[in-house]
Protein backbone atom coordinates (compact mmCIF):
# COMPACT_ATOMS: atom_id res chain seq x y z
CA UNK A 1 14.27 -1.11 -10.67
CA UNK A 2 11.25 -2.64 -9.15
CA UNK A 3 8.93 0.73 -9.14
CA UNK A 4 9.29 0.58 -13.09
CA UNK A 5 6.97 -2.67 -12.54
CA UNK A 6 4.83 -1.31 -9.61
CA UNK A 7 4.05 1.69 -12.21
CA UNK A 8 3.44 -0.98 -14.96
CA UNK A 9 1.03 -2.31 -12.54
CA UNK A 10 -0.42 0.25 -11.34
CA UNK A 11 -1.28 1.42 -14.64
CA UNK A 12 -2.45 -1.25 -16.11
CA UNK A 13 -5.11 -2.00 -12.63
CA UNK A 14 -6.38 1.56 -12.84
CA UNK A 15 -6.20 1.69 -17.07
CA UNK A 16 -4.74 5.56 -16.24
CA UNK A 17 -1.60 7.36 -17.29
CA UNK A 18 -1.50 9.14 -13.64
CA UNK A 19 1.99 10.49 -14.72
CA UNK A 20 -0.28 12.90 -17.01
CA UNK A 21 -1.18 16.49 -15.52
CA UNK A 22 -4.73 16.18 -15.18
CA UNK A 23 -6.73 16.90 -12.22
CA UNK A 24 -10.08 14.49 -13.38
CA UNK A 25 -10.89 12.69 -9.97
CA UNK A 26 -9.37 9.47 -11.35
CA UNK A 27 -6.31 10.55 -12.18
CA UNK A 28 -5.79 12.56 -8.72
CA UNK A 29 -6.94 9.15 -6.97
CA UNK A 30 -4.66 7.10 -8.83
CA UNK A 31 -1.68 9.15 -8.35
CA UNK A 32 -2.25 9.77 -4.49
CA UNK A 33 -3.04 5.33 -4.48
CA UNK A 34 0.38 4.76 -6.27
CA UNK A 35 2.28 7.22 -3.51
CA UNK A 36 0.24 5.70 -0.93
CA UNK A 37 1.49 1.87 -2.39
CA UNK A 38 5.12 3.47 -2.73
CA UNK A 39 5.18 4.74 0.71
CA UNK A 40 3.33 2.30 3.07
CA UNK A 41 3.93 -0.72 1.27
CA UNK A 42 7.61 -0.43 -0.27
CA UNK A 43 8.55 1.86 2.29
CA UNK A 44 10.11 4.50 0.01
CA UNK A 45 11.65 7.66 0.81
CA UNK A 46 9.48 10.83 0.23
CA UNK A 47 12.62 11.99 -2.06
CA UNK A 48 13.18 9.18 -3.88
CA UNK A 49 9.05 8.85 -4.70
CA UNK A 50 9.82 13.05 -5.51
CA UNK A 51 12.93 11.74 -8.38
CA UNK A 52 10.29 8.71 -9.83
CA UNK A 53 7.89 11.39 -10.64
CA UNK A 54 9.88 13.71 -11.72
CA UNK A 55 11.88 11.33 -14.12
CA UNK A 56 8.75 10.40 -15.32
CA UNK A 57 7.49 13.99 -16.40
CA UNK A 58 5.10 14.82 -13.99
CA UNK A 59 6.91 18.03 -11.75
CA UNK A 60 5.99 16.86 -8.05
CA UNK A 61 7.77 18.16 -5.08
CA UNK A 62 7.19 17.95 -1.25
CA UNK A 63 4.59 20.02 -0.95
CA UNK A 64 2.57 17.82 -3.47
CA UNK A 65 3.22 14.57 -2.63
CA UNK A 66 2.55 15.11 0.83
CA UNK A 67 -0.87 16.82 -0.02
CA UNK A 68 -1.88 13.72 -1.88
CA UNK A 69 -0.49 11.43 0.79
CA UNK A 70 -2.99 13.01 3.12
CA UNK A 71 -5.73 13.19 0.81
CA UNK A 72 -5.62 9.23 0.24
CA UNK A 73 -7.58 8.60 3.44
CA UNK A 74 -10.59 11.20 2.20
CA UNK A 75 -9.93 9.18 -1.26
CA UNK A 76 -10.36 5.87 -0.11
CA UNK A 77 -13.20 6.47 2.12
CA UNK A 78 -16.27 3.68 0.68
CA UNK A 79 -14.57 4.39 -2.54
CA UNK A 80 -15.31 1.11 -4.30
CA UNK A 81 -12.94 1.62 -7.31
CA UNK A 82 -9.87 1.94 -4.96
CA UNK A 83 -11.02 -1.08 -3.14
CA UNK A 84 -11.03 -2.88 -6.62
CA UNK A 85 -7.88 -1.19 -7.28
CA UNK A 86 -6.18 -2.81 -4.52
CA UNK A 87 -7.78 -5.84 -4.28
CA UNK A 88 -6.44 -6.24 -7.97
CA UNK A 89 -3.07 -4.88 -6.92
CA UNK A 90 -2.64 -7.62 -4.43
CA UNK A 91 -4.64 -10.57 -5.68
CA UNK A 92 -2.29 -13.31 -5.54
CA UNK A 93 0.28 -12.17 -2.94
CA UNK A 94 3.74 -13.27 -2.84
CA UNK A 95 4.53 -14.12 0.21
CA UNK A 96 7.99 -13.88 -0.09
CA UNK A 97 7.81 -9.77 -0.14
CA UNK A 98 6.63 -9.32 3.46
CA UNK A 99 4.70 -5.45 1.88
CA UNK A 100 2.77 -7.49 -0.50
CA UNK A 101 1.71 -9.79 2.17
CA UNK A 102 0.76 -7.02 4.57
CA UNK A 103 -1.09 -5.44 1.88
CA UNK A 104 -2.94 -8.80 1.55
CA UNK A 105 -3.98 -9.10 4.68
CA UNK A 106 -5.13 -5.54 5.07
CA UNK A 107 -7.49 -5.93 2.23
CA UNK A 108 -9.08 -8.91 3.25
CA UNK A 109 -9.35 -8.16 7.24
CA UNK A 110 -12.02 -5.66 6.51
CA UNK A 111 -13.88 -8.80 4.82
CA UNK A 112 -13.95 -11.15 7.71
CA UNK A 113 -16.92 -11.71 10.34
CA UNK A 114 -15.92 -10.61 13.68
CA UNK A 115 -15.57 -13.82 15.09
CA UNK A 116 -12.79 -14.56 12.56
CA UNK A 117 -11.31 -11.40 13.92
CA UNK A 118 -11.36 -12.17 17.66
CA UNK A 119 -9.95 -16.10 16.90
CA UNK A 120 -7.18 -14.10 14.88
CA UNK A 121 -6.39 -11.92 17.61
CA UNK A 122 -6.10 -14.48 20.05
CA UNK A 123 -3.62 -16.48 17.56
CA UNK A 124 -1.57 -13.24 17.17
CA UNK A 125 -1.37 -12.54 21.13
CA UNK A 126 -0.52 -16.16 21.51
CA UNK A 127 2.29 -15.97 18.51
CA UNK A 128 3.69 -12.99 20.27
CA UNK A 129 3.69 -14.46 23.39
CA UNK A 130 5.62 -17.67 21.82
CA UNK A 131 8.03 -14.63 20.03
CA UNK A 132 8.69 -13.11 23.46
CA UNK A 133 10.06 -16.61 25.15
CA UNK A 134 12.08 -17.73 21.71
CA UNK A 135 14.08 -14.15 21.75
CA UNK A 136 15.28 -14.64 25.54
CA UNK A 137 18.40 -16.46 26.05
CA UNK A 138 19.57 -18.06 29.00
CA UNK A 139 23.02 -18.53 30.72
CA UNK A 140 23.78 -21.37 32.88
């Protein structure tokens, strides 16, 4: 299963066992990044992230994982090692798995100068606007 090599990543990028029940600050921040990477990136159920963790020893249920979902925003805030954590995470994206690739480009946005970002957003409107004419068809 591929979250058996997300966790092996994971693990090795923060160098933490976040399966252990400890509540240090780095092991609550690299649980709640790992849920927040299982969710928003691979798009998995909250049940099936509640089985991974509880197959791996550490008893989470709803109530838990959707705390530290929420708490991932106060987490990340100009939190430098979760910016290292993800910029490791997705270093070399493959750009054949579209939530690596979004993860990517996440990370790096925040880097550009903003006229980078207003050139990009004109090339997105513009690729939309292309995507909008190629999805009509026409009958004659």
């Amino acid at each position: 299963m591929f979250t058996y090599k997300i966790i092996k990543d994971v693990k090795d990028i923060t160098g933490i066992n976040f399966f252990q029940k400890k509540r240090e600050m780095e092991y609550v921040e690299a649980r709640s990044f790992f849920v927040h990477i299982l969710k928003n990136y691979y798009k998995l159920r909250n049940k099936d992230i509640i089985i991974l963790f509880n197959d791996m020893g550490f008893a989470m249920d709803s109530a838990t994982l959707c705390h530290s979902l929420k708490m991932f925003e106060i987490y990340n805030n100009n939190n430098e090692r979760m910016r290292d954590w993800f910029g490791a995470l997705f270093e070399i994206p493959d750009f054949k798995n579209i939530a690596n690739a979004r993860a990517y480009i996440r990370l790096k946005v925040n880097d550009l100068p903003d006229d980078a970002i207003f050139k990009m957003a004109a090339q997105m409107q513009s690729m939309l606007k292309d995507e909008e004419y190629e999805n009509v068809t026409y009958e004659w």
